[in-house]
C-alpha atoms as a PDB file:
ATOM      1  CA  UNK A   1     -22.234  -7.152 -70.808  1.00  0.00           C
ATOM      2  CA  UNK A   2     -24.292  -3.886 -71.586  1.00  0.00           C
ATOM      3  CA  UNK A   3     -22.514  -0.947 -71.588  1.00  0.00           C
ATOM      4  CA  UNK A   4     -24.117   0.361 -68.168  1.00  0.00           C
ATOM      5  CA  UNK A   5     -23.099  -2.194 -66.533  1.00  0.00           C
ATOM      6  CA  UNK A   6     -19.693  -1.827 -67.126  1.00  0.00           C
ATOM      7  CA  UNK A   7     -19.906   1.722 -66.644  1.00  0.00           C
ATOM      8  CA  UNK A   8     -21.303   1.530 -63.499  1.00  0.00           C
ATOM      9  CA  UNK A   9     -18.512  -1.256 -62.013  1.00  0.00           C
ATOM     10  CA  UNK A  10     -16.130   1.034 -63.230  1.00  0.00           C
ATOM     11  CA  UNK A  11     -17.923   3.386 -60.878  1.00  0.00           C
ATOM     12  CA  UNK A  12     -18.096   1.615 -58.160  1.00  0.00           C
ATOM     13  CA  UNK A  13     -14.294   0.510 -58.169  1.00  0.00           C
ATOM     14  CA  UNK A  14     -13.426   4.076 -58.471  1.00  0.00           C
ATOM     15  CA  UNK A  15     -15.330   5.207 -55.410  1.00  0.00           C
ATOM     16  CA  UNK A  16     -15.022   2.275 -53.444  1.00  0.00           C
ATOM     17  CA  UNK A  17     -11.000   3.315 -53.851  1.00  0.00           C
ATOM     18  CA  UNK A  18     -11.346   6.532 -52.677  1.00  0.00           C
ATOM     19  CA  UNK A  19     -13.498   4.902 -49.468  1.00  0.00           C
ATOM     20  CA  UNK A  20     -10.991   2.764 -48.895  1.00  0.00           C
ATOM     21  CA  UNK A  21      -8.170   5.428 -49.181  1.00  0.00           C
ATOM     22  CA  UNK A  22     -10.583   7.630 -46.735  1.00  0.00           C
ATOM     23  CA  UNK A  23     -11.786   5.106 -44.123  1.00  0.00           C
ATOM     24  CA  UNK A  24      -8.133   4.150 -44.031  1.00  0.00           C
ATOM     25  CA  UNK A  25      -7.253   7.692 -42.821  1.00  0.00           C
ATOM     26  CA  UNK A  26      -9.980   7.841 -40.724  1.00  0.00           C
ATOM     27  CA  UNK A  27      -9.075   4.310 -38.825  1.00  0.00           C
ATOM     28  CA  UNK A  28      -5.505   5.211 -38.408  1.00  0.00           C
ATOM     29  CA  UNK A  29      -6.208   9.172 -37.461  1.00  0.00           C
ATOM     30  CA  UNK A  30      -8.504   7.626 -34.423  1.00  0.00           C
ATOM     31  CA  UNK A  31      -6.119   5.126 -33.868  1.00  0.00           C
ATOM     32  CA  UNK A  32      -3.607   7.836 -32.946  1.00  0.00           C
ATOM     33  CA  UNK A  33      -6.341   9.674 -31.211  1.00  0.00           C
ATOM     34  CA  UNK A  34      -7.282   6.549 -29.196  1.00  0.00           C
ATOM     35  CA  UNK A  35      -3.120   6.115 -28.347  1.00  0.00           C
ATOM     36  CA  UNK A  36      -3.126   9.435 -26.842  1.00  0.00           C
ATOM     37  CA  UNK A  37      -0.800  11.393 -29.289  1.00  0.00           C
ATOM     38  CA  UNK A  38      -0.892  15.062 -28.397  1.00  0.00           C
ATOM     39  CA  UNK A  39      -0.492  16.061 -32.397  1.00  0.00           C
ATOM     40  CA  UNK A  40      -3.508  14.403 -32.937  1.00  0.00           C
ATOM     41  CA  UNK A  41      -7.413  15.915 -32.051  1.00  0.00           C
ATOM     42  CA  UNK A  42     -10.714  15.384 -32.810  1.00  0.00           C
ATOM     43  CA  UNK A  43     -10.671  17.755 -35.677  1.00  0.00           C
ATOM     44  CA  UNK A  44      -8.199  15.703 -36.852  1.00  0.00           C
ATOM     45  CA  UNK A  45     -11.001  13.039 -38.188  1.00  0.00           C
ATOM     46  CA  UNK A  46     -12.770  15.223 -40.385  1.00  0.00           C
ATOM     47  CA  UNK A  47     -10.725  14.769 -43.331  1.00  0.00           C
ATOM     48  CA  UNK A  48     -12.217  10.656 -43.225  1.00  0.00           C
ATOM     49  CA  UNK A  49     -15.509  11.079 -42.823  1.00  0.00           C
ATOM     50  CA  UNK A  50     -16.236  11.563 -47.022  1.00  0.00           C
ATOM     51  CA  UNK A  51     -15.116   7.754 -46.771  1.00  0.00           C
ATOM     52  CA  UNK A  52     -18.200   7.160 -44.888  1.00  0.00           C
ATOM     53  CA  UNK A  53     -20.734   8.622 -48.085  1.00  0.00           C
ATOM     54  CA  UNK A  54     -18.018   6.911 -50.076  1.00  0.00           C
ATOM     55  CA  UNK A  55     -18.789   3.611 -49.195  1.00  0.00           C
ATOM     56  CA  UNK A  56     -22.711   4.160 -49.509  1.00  0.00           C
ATOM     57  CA  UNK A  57     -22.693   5.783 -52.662  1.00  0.00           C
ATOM     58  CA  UNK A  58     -20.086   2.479 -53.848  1.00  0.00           C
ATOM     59  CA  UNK A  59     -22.763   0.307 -52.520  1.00  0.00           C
ATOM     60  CA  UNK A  60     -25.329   1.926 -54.509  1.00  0.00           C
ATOM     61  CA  UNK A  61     -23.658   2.114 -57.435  1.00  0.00           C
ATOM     62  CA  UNK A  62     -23.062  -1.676 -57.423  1.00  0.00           C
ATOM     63  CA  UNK A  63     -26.351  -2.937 -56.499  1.00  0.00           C
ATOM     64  CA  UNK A  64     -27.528  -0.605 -59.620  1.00  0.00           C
ATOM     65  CA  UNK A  65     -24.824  -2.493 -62.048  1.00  0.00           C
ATOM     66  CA  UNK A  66     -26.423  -5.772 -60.594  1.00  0.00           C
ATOM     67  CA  UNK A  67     -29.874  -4.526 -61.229  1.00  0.00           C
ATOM     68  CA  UNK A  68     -28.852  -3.431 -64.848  1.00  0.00           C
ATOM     69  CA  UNK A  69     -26.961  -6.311 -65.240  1.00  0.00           C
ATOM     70  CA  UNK A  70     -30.528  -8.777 -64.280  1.00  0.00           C
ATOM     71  CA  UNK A  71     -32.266  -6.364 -66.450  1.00  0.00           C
ATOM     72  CA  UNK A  72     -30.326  -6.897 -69.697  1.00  0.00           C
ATOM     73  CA  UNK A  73     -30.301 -10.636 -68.954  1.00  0.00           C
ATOM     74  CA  UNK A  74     -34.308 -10.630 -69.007  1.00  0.00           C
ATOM     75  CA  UNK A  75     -34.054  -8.630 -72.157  1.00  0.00           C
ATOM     76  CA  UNK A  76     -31.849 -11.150 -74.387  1.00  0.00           C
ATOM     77  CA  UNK A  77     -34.030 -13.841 -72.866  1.00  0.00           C
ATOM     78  CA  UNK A  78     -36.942 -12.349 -74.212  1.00  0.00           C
ATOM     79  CA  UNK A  79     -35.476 -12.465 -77.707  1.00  0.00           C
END
């Protein structure tokens, strides 16, 4: 494997983490929201919504280790 490619999986695992960590706080903050909890308001969400550019910026990340990892696999076979 090239060294981009692992780079960039490492990447992606790293921020798709901190999505999950994010989007978790998000689902259970509007979970508590949705229950009625009178601690709980709509400001209360704002700390998830990173999770949301998170998750895209995962997503990117992998489909650009996939794309490396196609690219470096038509290199070799062009040797």
């Amino acid at each position: 494997m090239a060294a981009s490619y692992q780079r960039q999986l490492v990447y992606t695992a790293v921020m798709g983490l901190f999505a999950a960590l994010f989007l978790g706080y998000l689902a259970y903050t509007a979970y508590l929201l949705m229950m009625g909890n009178p601690n709980t308001k709509l400001a209360s969400l704002a700390p998830g919504f990173p999770g949301i550019f998170l998750f895209f910026l995962a997503r990117k990340q992998w489909r650009s280790a996939q794309a490396a990892r196609r690219w470096q696999k038509r290199q070799e076979d062009r040797r």
